[in-house]
Protein backbone atom coordinates (compact mmCIF):
# COMPACT_ATOMS: atom_id res chain seq x y z
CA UNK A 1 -9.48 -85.51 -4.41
CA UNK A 2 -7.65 -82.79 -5.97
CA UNK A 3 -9.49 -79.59 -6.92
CA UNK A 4 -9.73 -79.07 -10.58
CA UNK A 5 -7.66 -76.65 -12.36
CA UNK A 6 -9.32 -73.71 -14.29
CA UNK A 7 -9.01 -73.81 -17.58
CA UNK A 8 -8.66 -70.29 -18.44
CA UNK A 9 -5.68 -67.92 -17.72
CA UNK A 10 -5.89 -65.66 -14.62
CA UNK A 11 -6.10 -62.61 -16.43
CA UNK A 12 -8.97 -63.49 -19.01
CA UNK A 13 -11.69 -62.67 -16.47
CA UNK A 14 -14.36 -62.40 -19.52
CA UNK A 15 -14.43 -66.49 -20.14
CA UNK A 16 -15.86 -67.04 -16.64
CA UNK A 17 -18.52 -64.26 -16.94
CA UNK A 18 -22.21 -65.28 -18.34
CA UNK A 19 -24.07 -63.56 -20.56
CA UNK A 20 -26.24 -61.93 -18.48
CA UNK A 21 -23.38 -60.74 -16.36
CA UNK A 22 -21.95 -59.30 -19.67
CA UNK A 23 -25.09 -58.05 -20.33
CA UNK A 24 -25.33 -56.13 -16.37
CA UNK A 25 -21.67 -54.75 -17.42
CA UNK A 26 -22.44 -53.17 -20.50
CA UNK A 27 -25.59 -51.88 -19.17
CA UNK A 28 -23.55 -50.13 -16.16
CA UNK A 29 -20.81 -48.96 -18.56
CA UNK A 30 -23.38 -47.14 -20.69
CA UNK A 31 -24.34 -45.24 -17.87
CA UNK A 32 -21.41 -44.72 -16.60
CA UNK A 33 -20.85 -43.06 -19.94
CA UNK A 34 -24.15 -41.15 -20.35
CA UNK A 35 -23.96 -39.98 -16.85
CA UNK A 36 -19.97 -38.31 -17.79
CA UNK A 37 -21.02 -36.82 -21.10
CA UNK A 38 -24.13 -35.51 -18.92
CA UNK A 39 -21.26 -34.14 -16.38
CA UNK A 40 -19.35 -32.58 -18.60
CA UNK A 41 -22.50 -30.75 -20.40
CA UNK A 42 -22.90 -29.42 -16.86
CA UNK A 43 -19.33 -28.46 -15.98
CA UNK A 44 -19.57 -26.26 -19.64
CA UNK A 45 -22.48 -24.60 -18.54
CA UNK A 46 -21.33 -23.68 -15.22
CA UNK A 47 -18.21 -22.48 -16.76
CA UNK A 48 -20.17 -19.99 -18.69
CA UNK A 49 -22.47 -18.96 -15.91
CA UNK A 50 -19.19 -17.91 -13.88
CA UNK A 51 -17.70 -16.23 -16.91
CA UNK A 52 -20.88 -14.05 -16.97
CA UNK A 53 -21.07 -13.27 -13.61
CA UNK A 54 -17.55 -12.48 -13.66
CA UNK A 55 -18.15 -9.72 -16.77
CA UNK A 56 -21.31 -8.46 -14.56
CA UNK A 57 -19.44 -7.87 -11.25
CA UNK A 58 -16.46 -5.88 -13.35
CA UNK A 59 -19.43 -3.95 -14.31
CA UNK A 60 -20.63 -3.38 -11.31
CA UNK A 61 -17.13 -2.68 -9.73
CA UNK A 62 -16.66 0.06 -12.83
CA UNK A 63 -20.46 1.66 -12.73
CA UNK A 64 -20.91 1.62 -8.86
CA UNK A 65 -17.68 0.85 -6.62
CA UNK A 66 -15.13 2.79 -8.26
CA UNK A 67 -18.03 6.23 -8.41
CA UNK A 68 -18.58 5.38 -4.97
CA UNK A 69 -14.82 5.27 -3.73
CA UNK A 70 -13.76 8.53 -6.08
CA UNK A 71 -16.58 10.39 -4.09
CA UNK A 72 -15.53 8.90 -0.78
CA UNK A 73 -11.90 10.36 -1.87
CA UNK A 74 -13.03 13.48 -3.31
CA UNK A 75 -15.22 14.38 -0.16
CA UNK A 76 -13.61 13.15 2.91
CA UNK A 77 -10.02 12.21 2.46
CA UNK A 78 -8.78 15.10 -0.01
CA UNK A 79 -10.26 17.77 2.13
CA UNK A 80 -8.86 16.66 5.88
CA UNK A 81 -5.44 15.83 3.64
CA UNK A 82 -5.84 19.93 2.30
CA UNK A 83 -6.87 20.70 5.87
CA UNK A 84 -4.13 19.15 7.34
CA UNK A 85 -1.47 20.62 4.82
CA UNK A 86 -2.72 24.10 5.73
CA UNK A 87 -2.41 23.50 9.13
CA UNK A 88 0.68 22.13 9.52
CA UNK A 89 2.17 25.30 7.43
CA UNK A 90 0.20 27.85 9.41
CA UNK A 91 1.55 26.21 12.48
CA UNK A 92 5.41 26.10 10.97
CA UNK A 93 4.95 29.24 9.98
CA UNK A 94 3.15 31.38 12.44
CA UNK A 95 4.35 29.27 15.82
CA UNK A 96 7.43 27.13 14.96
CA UNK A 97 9.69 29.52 12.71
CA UNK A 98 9.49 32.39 14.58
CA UNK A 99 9.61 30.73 18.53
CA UNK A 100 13.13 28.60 16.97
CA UNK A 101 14.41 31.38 15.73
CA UNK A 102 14.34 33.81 18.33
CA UNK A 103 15.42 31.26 20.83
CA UNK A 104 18.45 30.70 18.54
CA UNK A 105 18.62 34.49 17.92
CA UNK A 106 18.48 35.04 21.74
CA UNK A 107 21.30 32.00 21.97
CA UNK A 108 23.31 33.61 19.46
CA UNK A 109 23.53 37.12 20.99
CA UNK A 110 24.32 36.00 24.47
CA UNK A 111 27.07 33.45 22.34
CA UNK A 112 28.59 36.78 21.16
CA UNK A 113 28.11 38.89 24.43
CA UNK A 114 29.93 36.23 26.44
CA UNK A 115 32.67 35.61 23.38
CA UNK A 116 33.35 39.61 23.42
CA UNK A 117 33.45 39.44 27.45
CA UNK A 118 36.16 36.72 27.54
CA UNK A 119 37.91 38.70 24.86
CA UNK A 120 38.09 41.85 27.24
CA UNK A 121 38.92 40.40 29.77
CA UNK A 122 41.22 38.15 28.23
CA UNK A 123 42.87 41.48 27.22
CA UNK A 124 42.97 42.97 29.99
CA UNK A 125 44.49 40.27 32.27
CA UNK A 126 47.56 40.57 29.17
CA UNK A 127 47.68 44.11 29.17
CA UNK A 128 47.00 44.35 25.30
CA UNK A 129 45.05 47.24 24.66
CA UNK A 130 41.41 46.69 24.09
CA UNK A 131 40.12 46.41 20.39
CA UNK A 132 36.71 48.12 19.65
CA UNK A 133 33.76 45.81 18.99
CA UNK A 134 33.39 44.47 15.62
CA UNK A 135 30.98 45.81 13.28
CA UNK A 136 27.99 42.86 12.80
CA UNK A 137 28.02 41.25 9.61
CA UNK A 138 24.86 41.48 7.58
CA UNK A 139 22.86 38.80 5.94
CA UNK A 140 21.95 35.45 7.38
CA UNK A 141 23.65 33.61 10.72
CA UNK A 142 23.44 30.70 11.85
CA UNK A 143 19.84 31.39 13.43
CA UNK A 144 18.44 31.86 10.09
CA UNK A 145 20.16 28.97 8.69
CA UNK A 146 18.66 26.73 11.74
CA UNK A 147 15.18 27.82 11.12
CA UNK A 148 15.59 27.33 7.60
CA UNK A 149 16.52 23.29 8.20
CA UNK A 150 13.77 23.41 10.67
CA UNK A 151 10.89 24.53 7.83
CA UNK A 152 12.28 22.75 5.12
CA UNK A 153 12.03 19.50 7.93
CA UNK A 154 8.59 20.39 8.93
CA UNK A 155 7.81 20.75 5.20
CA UNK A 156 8.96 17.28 4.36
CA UNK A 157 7.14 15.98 7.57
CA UNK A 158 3.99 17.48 5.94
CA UNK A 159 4.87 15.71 2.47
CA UNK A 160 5.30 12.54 3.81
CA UNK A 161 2.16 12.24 5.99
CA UNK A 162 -0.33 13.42 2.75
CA UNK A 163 1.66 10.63 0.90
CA UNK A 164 1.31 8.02 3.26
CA UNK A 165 -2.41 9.15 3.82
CA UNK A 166 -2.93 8.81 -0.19
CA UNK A 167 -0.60 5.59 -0.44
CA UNK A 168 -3.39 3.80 2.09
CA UNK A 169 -5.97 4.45 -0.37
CA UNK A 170 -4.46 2.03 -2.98
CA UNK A 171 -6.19 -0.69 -1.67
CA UNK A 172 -9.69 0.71 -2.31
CA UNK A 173 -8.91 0.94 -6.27
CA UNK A 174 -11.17 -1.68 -8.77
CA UNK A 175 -9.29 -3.02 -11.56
CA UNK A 176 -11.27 -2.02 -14.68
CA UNK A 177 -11.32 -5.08 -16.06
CA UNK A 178 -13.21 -7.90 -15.13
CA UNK A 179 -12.60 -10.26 -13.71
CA UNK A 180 -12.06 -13.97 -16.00
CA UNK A 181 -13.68 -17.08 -14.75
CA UNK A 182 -10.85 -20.47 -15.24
CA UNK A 183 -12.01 -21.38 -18.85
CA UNK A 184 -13.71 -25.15 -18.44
């Protein structure tokens, strides 16, 4: 025997349904649908909730972090930063500058002993007759030009360590506004 053909198309699956099958479906469908509307009602609220606790933490960040990290920088890192600064320029100035330039003072004169030597003796060995010493120039040599370079250097060293000391501190910073939850 040959099985019988169905008479509907294979698409049109609602002909072979029966009523109370229809019935089942709609039933499911409308709560399908009452449990999304239900979702979304939820997903709203939950939106707001984390817009609010978004507007209370930028409170808290502005009333209690930001008072909290100005003191921290007002009482711990701007002092040792002021206490370093005067440290480093009592050291330039009392121990650096004046041990550089007498060694290149010291340098320099035995330069200019040993220069007026080799003259003389240069002289001599040609017979020319022996010029007196020349009178020292006044104002600065090259000593006072090296320890110059060498405090404006030390300076600069300073500068650069109380700006990379401050420049760390960047990361501590609140924003001052708050932050915004994704809108739903």
């Amino acid at each position: 025997m040959e099985p019988t053909q169905p008479t509907h198309k294979e698409g049109d699956v609602s002909l072979s349904l029966s009523r109370k099958r229809k019935k089942e479906l709609r039933k499911l469908q409308n709560t399908a649908t009452q449990l999304w509307e239900s979702q979304q009602l939820l997903l709203n609220d939950a939106s707001g909730v984390a817009r609010e606790a978004g507007r209370q933490l930028g409170n808290y960040g502005r009333e209690t972090v930001v008072p909290t990290v100005q003191h921290g920088i007002d009482a711990y890192v701007a002092p040792t930063v002021d206490r370093g600064i005067r440290m480093s320029r009592s050291i330039i100035d009392d121990r650096i500058v004046p041990a550089v330039g007498g060694v290149v003072g010291s340098a320099m004169s035995v330069l200019d002993a040993a220069n007026s030597t080799r003259a003389q003796l240069a002289a001599r060995r040609f017979g020319a007759p022996i010029a007196p010493a020349p009178v020292a120039k006044r104002g600065m040599g090259a000593g006072g030009v090296i320890a110059i370079i060498l405090g404006v250097s030390a300076a600069a060293a300073v500068l650069y360590a109380a700006w990379q000391t401050l420049r760390a501190d960047d990361e501590l910073w609140v924003a001052d506004d708050p932050l915004r939850a994704p809108e739903a």
